[in-house]
PDB file of N, CA and C in Angstrom:
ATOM      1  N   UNK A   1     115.865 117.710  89.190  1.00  0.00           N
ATOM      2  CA  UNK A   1     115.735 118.322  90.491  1.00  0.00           C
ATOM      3  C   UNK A   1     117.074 118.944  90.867  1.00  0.00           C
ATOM      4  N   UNK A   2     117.179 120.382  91.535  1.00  0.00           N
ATOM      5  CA  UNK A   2     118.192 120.983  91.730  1.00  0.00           C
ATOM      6  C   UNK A   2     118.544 120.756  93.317  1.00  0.00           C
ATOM      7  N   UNK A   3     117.455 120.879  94.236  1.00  0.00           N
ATOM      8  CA  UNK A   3     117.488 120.549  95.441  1.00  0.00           C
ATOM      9  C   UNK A   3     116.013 119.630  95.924  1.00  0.00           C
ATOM     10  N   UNK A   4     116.681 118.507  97.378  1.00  0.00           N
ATOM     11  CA  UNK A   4     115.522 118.183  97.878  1.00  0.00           C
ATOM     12  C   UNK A   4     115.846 118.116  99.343  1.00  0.00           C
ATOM     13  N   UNK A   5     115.011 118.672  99.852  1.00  0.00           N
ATOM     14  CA  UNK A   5     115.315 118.409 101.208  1.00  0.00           C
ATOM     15  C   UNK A   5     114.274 117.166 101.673  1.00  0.00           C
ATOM     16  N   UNK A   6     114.528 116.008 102.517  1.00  0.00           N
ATOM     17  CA  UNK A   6     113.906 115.319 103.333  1.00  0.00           C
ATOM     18  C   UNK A   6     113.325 115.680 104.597  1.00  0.00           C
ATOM     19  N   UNK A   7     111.861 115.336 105.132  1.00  0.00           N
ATOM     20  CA  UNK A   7     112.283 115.726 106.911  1.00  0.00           C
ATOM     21  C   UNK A   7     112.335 114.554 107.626  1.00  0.00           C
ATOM     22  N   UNK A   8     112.376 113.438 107.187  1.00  0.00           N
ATOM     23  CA  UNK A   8     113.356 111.603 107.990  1.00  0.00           C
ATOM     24  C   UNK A   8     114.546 111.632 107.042  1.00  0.00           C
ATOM     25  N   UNK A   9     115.205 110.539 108.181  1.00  0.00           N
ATOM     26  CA  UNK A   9     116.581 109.904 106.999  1.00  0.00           C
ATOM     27  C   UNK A   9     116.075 108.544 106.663  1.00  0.00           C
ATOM     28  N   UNK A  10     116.871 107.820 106.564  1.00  0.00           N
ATOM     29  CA  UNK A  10     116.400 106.213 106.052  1.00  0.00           C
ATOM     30  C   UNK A  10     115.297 106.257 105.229  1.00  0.00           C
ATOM     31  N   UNK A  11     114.617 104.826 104.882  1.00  0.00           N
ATOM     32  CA  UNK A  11     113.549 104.461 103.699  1.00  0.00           C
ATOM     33  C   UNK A  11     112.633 105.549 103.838  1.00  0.00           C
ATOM     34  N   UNK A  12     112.004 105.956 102.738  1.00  0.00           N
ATOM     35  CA  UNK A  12     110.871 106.697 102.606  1.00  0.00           C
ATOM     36  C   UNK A  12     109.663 106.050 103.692  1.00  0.00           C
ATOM     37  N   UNK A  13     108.959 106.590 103.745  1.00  0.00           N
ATOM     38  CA  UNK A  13     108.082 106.424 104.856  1.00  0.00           C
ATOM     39  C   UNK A  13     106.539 107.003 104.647  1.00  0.00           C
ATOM     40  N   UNK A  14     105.157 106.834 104.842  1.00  0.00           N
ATOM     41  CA  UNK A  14     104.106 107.438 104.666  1.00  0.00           C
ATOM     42  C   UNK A  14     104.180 108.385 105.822  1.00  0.00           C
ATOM     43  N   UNK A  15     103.768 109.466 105.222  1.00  0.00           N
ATOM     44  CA  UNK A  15     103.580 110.642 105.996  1.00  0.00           C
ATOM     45  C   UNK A  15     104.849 112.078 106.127  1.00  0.00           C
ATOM     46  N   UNK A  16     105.755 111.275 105.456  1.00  0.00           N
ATOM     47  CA  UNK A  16     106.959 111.965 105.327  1.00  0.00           C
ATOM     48  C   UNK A  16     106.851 113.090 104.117  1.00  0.00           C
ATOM     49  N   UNK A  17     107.677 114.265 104.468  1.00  0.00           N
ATOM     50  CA  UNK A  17     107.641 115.797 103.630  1.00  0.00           C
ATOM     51  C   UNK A  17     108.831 115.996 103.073  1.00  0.00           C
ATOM     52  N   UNK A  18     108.458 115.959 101.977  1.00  0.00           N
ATOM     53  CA  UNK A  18     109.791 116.180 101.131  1.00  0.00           C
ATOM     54  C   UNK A  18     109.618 117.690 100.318  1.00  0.00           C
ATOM     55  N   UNK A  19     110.949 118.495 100.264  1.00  0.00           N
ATOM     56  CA  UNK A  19     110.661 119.797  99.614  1.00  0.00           C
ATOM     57  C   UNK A  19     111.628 119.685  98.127  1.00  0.00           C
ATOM     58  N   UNK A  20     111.117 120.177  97.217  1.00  0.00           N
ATOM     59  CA  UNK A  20     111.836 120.098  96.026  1.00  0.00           C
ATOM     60  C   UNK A  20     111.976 121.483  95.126  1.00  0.00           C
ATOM     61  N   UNK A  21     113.181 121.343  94.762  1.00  0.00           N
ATOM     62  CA  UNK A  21     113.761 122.698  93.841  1.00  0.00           C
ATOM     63  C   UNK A  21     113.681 121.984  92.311  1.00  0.00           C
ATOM     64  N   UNK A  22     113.091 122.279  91.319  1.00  0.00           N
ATOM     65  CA  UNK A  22     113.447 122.634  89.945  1.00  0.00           C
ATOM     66  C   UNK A  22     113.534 123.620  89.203  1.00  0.00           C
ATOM     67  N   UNK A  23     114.384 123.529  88.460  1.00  0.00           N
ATOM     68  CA  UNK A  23     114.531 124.949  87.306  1.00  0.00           C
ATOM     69  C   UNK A  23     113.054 125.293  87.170  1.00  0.00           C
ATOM     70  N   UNK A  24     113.043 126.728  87.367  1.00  0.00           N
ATOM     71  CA  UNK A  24     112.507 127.262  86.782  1.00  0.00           C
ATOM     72  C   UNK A  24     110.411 127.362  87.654  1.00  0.00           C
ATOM     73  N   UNK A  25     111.102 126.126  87.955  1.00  0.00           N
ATOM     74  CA  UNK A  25     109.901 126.465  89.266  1.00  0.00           C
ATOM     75  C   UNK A  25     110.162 126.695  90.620  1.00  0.00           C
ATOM     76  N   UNK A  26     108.702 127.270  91.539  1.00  0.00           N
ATOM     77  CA  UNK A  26     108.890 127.180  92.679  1.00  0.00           C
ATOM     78  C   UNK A  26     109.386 126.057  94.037  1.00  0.00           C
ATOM     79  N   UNK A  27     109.756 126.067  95.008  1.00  0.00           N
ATOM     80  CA  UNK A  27     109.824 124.789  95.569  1.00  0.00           C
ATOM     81  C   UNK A  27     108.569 124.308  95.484  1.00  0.00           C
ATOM     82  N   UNK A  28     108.304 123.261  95.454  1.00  0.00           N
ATOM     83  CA  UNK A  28     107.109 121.861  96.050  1.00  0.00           C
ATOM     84  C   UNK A  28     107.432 121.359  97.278  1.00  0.00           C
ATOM     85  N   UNK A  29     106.079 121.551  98.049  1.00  0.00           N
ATOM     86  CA  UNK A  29     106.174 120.065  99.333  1.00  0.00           C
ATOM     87  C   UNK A  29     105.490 119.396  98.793  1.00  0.00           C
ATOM     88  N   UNK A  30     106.054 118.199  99.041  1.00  0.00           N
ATOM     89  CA  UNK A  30     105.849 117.080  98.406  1.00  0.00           C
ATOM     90  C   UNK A  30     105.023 116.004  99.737  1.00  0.00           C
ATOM     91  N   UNK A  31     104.519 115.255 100.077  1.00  0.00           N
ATOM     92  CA  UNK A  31     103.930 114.316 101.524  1.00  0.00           C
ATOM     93  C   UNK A  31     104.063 113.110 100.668  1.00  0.00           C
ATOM     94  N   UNK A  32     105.047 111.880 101.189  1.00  0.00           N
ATOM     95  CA  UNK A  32     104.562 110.403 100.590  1.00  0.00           C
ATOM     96  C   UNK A  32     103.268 110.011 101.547  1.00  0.00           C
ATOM     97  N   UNK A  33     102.658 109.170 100.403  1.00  0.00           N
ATOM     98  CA  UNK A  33     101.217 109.218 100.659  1.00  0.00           C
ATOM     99  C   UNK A  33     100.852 107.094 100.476  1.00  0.00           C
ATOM    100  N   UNK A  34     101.859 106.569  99.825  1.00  0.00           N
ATOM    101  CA  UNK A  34     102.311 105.412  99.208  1.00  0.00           C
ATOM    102  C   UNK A  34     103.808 104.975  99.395  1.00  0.00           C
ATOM    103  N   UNK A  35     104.092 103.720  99.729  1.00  0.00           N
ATOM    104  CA  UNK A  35     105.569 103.067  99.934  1.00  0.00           C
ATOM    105  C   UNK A  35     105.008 101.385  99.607  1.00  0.00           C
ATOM    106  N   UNK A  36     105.967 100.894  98.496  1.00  0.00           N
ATOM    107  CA  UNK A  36     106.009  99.710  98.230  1.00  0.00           C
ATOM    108  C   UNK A  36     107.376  99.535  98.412  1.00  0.00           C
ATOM    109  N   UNK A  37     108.452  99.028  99.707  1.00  0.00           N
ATOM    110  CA  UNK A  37     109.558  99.459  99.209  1.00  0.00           C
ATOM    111  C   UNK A  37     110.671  98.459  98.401  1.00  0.00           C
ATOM    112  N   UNK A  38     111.696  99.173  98.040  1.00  0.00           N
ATOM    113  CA  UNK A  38     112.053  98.672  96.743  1.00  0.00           C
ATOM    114  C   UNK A  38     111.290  98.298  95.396  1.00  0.00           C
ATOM    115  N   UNK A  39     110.088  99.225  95.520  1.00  0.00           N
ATOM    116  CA  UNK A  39     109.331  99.179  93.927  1.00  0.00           C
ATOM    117  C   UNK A  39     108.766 100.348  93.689  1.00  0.00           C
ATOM    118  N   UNK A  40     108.185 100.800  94.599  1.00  0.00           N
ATOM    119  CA  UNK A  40     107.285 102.328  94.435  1.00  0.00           C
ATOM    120  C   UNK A  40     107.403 103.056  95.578  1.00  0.00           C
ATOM    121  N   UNK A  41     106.434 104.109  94.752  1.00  0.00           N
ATOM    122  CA  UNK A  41     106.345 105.407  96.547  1.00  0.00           C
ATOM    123  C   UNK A  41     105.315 106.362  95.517  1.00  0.00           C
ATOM    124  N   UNK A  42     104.506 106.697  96.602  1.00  0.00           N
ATOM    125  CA  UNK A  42     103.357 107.783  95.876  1.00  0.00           C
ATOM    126  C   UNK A  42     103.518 109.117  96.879  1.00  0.00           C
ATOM    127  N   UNK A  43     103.592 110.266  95.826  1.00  0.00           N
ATOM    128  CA  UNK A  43     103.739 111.025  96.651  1.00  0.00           C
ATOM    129  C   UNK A  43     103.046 112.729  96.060  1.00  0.00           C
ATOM    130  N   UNK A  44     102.584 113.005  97.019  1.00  0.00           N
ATOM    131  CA  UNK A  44     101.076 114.545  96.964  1.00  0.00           C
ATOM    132  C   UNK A  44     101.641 116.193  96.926  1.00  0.00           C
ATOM    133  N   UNK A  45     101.520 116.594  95.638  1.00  0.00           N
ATOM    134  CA  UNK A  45     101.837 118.090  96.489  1.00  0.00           C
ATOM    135  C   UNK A  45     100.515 119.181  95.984  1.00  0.00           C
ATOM    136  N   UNK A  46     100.211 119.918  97.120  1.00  0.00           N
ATOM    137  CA  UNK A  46      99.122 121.127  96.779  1.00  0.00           C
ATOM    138  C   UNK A  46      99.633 122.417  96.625  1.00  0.00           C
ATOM    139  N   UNK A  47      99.088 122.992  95.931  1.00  0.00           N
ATOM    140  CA  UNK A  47      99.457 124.487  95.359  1.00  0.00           C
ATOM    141  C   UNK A  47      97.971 125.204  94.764  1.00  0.00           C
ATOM    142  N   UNK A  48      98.270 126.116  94.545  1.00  0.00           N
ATOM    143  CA  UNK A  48      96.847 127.030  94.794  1.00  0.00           C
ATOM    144  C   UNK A  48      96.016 126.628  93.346  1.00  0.00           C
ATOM    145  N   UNK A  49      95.041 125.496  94.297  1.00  0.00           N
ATOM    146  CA  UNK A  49      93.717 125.438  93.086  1.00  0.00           C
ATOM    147  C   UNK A  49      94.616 124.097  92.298  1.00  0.00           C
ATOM    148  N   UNK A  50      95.523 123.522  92.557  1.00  0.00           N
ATOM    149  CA  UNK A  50      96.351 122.419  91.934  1.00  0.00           C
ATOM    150  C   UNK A  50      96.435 121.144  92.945  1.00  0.00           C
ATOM    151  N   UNK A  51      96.226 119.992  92.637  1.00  0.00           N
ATOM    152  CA  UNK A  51      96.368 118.942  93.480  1.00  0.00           C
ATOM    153  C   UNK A  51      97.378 117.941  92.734  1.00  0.00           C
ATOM    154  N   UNK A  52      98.574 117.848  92.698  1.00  0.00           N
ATOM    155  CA  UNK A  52      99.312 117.060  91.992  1.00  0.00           C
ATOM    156  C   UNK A  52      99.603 115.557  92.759  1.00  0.00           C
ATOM    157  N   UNK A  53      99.247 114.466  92.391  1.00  0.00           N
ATOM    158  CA  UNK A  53     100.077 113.191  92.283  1.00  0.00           C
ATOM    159  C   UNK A  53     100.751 112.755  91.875  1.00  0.00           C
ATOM    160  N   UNK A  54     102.459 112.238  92.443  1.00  0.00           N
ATOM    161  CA  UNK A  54     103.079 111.250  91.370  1.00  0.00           C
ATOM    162  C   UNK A  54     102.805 109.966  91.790  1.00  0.00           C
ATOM    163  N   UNK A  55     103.041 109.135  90.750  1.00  0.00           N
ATOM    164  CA  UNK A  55     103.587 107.885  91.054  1.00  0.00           C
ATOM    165  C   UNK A  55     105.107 107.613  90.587  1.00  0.00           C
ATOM    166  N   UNK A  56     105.725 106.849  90.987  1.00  0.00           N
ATOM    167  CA  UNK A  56     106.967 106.279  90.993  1.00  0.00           C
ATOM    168  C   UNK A  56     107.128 104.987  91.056  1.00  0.00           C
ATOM    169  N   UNK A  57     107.467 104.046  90.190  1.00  0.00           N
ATOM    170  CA  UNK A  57     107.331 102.588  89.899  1.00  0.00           C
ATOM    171  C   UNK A  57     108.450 101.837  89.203  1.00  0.00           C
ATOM    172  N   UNK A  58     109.355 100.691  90.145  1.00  0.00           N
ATOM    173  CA  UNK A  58     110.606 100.324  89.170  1.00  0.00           C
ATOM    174  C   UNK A  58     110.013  98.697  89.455  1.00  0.00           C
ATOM    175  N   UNK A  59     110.494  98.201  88.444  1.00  0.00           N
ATOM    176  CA  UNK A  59     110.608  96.576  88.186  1.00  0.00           C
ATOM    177  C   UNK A  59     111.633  96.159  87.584  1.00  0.00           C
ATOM    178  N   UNK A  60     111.833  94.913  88.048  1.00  0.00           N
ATOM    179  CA  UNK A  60     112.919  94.172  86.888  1.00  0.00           C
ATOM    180  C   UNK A  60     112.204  93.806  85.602  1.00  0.00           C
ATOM    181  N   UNK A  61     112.779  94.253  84.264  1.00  0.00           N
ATOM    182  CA  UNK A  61     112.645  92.992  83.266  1.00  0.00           C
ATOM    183  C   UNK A  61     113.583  92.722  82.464  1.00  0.00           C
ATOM    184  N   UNK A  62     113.075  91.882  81.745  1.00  0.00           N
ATOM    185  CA  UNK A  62     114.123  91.019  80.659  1.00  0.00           C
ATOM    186  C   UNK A  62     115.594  91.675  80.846  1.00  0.00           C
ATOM    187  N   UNK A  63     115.370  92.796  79.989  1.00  0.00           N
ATOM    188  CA  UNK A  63     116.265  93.378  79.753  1.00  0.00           C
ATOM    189  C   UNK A  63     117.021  94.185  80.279  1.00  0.00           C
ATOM    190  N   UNK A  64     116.898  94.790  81.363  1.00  0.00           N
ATOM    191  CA  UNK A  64     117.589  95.416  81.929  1.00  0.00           C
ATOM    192  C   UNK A  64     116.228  95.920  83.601  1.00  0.00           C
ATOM    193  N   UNK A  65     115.475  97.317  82.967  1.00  0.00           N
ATOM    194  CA  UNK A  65     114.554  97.718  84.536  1.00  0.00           C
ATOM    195  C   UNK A  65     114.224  98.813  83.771  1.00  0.00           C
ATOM    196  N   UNK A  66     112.531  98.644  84.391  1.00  0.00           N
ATOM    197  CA  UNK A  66     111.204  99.126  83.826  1.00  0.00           C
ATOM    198  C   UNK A  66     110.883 100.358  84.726  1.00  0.00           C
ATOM    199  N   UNK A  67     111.003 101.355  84.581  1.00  0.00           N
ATOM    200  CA  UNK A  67     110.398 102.589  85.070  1.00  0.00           C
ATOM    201  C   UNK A  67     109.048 102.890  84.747  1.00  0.00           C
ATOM    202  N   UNK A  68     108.216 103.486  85.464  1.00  0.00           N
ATOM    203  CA  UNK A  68     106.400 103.954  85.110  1.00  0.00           C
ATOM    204  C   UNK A  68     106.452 105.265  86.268  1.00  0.00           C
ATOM    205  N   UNK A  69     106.819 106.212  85.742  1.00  0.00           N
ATOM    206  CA  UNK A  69     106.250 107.592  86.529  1.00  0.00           C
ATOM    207  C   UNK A  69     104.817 107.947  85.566  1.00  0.00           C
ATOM    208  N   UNK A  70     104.086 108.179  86.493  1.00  0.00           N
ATOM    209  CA  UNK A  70     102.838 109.251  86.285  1.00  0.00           C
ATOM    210  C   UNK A  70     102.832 110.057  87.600  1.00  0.00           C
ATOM    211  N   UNK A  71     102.086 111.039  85.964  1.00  0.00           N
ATOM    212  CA  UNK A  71     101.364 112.293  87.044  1.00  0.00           C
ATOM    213  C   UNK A  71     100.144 112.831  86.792  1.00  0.00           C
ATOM    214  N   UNK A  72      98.954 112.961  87.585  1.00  0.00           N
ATOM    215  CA  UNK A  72      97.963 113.293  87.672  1.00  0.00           C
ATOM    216  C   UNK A  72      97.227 114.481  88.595  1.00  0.00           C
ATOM    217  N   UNK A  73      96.974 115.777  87.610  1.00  0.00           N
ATOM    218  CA  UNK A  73      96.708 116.697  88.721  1.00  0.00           C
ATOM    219  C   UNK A  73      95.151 117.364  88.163  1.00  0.00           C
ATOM    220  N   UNK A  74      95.002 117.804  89.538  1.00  0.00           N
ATOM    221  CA  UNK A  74      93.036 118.081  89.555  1.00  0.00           C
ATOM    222  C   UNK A  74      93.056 119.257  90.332  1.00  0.00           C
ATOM    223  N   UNK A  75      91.826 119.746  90.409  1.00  0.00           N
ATOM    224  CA  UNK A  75      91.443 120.834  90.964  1.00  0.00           C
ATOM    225  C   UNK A  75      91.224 122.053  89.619  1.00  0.00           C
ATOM    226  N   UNK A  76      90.340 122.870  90.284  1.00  0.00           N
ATOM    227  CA  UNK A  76      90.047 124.270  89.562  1.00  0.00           C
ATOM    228  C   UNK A  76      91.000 125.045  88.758  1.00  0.00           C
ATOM    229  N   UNK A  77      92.604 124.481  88.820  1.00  0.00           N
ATOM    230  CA  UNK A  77      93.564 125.162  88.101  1.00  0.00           C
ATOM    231  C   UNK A  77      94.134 124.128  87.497  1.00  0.00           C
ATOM    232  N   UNK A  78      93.496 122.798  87.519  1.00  0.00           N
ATOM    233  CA  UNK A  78      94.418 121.989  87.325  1.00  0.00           C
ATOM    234  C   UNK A  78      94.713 121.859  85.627  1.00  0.00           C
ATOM    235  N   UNK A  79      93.559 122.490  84.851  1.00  0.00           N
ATOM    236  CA  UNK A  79      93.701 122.571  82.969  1.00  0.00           C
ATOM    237  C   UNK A  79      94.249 123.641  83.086  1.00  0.00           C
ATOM    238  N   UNK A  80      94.573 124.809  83.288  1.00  0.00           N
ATOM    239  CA  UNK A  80      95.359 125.877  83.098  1.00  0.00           C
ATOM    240  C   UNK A  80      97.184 125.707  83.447  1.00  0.00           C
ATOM    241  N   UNK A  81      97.157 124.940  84.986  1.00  0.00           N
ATOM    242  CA  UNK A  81      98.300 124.813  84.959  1.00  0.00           C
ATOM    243  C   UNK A  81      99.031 124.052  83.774  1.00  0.00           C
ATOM    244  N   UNK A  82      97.785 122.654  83.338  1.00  0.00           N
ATOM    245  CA  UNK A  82      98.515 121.821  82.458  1.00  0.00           C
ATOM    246  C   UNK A  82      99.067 122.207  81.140  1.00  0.00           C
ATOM    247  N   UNK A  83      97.841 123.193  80.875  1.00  0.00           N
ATOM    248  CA  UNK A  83      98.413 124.420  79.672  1.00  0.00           C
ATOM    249  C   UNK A  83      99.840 125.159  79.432  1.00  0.00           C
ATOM    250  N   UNK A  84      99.624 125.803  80.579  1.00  0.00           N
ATOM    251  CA  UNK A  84     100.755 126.502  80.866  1.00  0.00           C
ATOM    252  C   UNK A  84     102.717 125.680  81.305  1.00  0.00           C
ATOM    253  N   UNK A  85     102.079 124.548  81.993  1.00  0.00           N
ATOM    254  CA  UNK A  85     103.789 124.035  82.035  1.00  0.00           C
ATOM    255  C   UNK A  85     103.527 122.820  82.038  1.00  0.00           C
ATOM    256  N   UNK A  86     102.331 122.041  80.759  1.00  0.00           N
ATOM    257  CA  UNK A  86     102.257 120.378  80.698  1.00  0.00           C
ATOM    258  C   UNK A  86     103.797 120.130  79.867  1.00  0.00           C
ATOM    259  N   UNK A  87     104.542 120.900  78.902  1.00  0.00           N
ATOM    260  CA  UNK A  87     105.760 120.635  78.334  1.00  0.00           C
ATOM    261  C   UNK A  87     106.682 120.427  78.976  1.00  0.00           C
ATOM    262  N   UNK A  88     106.795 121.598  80.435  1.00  0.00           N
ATOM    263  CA  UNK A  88     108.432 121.468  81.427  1.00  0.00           C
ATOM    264  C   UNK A  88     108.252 120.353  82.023  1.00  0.00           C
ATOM    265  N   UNK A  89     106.972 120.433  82.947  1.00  0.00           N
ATOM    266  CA  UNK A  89     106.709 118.837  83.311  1.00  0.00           C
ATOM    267  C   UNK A  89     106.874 117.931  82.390  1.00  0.00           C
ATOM    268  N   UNK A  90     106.530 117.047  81.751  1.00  0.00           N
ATOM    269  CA  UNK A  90     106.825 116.055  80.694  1.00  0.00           C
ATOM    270  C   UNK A  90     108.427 116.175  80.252  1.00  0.00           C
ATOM    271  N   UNK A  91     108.988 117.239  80.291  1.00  0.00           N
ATOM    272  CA  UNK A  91     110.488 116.668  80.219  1.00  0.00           C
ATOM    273  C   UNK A  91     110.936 116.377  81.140  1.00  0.00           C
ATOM    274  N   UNK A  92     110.568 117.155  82.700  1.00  0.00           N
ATOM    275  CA  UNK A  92     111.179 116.684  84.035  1.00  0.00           C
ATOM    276  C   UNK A  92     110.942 115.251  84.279  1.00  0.00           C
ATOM    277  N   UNK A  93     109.478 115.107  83.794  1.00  0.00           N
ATOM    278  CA  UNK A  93     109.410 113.639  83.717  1.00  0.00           C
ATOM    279  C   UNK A  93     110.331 112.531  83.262  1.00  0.00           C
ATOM    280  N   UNK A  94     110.736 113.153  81.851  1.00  0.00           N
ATOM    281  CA  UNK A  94     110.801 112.009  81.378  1.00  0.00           C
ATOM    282  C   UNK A  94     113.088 112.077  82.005  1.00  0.00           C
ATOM    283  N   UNK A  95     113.555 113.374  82.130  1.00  0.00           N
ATOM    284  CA  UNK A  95     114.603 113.333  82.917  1.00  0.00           C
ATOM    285  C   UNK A  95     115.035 112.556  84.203  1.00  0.00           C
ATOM    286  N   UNK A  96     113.813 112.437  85.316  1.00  0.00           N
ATOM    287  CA  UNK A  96     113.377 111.873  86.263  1.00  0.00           C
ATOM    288  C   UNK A  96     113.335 110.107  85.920  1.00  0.00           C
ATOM    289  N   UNK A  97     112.794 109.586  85.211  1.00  0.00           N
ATOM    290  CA  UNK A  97     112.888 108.660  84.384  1.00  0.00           C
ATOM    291  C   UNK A  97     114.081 107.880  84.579  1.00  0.00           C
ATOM    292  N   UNK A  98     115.071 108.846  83.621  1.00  0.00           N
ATOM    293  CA  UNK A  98     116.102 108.224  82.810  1.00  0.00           C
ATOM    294  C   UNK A  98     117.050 108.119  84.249  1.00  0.00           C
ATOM    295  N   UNK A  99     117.133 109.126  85.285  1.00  0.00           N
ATOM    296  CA  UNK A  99     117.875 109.295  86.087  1.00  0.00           C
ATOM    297  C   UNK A  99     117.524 107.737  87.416  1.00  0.00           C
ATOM    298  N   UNK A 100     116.368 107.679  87.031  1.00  0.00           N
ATOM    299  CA  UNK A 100     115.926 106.059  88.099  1.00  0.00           C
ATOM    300  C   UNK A 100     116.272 105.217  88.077  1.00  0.00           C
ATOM    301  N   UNK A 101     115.745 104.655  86.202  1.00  0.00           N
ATOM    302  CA  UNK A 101     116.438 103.804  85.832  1.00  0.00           C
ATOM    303  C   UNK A 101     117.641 103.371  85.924  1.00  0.00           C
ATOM    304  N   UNK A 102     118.588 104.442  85.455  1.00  0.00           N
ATOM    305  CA  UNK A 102     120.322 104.110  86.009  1.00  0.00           C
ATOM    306  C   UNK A 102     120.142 104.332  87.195  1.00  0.00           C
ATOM    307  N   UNK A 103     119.562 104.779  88.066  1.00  0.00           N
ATOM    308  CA  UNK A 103     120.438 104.578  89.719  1.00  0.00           C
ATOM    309  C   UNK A 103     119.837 103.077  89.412  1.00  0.00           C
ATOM    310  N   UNK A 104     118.534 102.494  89.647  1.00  0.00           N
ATOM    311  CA  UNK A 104     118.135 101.140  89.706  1.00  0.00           C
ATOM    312  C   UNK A 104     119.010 100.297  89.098  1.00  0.00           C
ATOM    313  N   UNK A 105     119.589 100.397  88.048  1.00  0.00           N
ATOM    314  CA  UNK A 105     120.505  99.176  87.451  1.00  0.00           C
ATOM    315  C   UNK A 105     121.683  99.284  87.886  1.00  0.00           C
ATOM    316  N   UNK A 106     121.863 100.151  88.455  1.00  0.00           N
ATOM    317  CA  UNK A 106     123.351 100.038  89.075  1.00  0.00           C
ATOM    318  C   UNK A 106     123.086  98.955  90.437  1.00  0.00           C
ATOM    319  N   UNK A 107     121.506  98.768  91.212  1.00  0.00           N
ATOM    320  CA  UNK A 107     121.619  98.178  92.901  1.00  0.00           C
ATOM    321  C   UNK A 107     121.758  96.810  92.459  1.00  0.00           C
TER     322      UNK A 107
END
């Protein structure tokens, strides 16, 4: 992520709009839709004929701390988009990931 804007400060919150910049794509609004806090947060963005979900999920284990992002998107564009940028996604993913994990093992 290059930019995000929030519209609260403090803990994530349901109902809260988050806007996001990545390479190479357009911004996303993002709405949390889910808050477990200090473990998860689910959060919605729509775009034309696209309905995207993430999830976001940290745990402790053994060894260090367990990350689980998914993403699940539907609607009438939703096999074309996946066609077209299921690769950039899946690396943002898995960038997104790596970047959790270390903030999480650092708290």
């Amino acid at each position: 992520m290059t930019e995000l804007t929030r519209s609260r400060t403090g803990a994530l919150s349901v109902g809260e709009k988050v806007r996001v910049k990545q390479p190479r794509l357009p911004y996303a609004d993002w709405a949390i839709t889910a808050v477990d806090p200090g473990r998860s947060f689910v959060w919605t963005s729509r775009a034309a004929g696209v309905v995207t979900t993430a999830v976001h999920d940290v745990a402790a284990a053994l060894d260090g701390t367990s990350v689980r992002l998914s993403i699940d998107q539907s609607g009438p564009l939703a096999g074309v988009v996946g066609l077209l940028g299921g690769r950039t996604v899946r690396r943002y993913v898995d960038l997104e990931a790596a970047g959790l994990k270390d903030r999480a093992e650092l708290d």
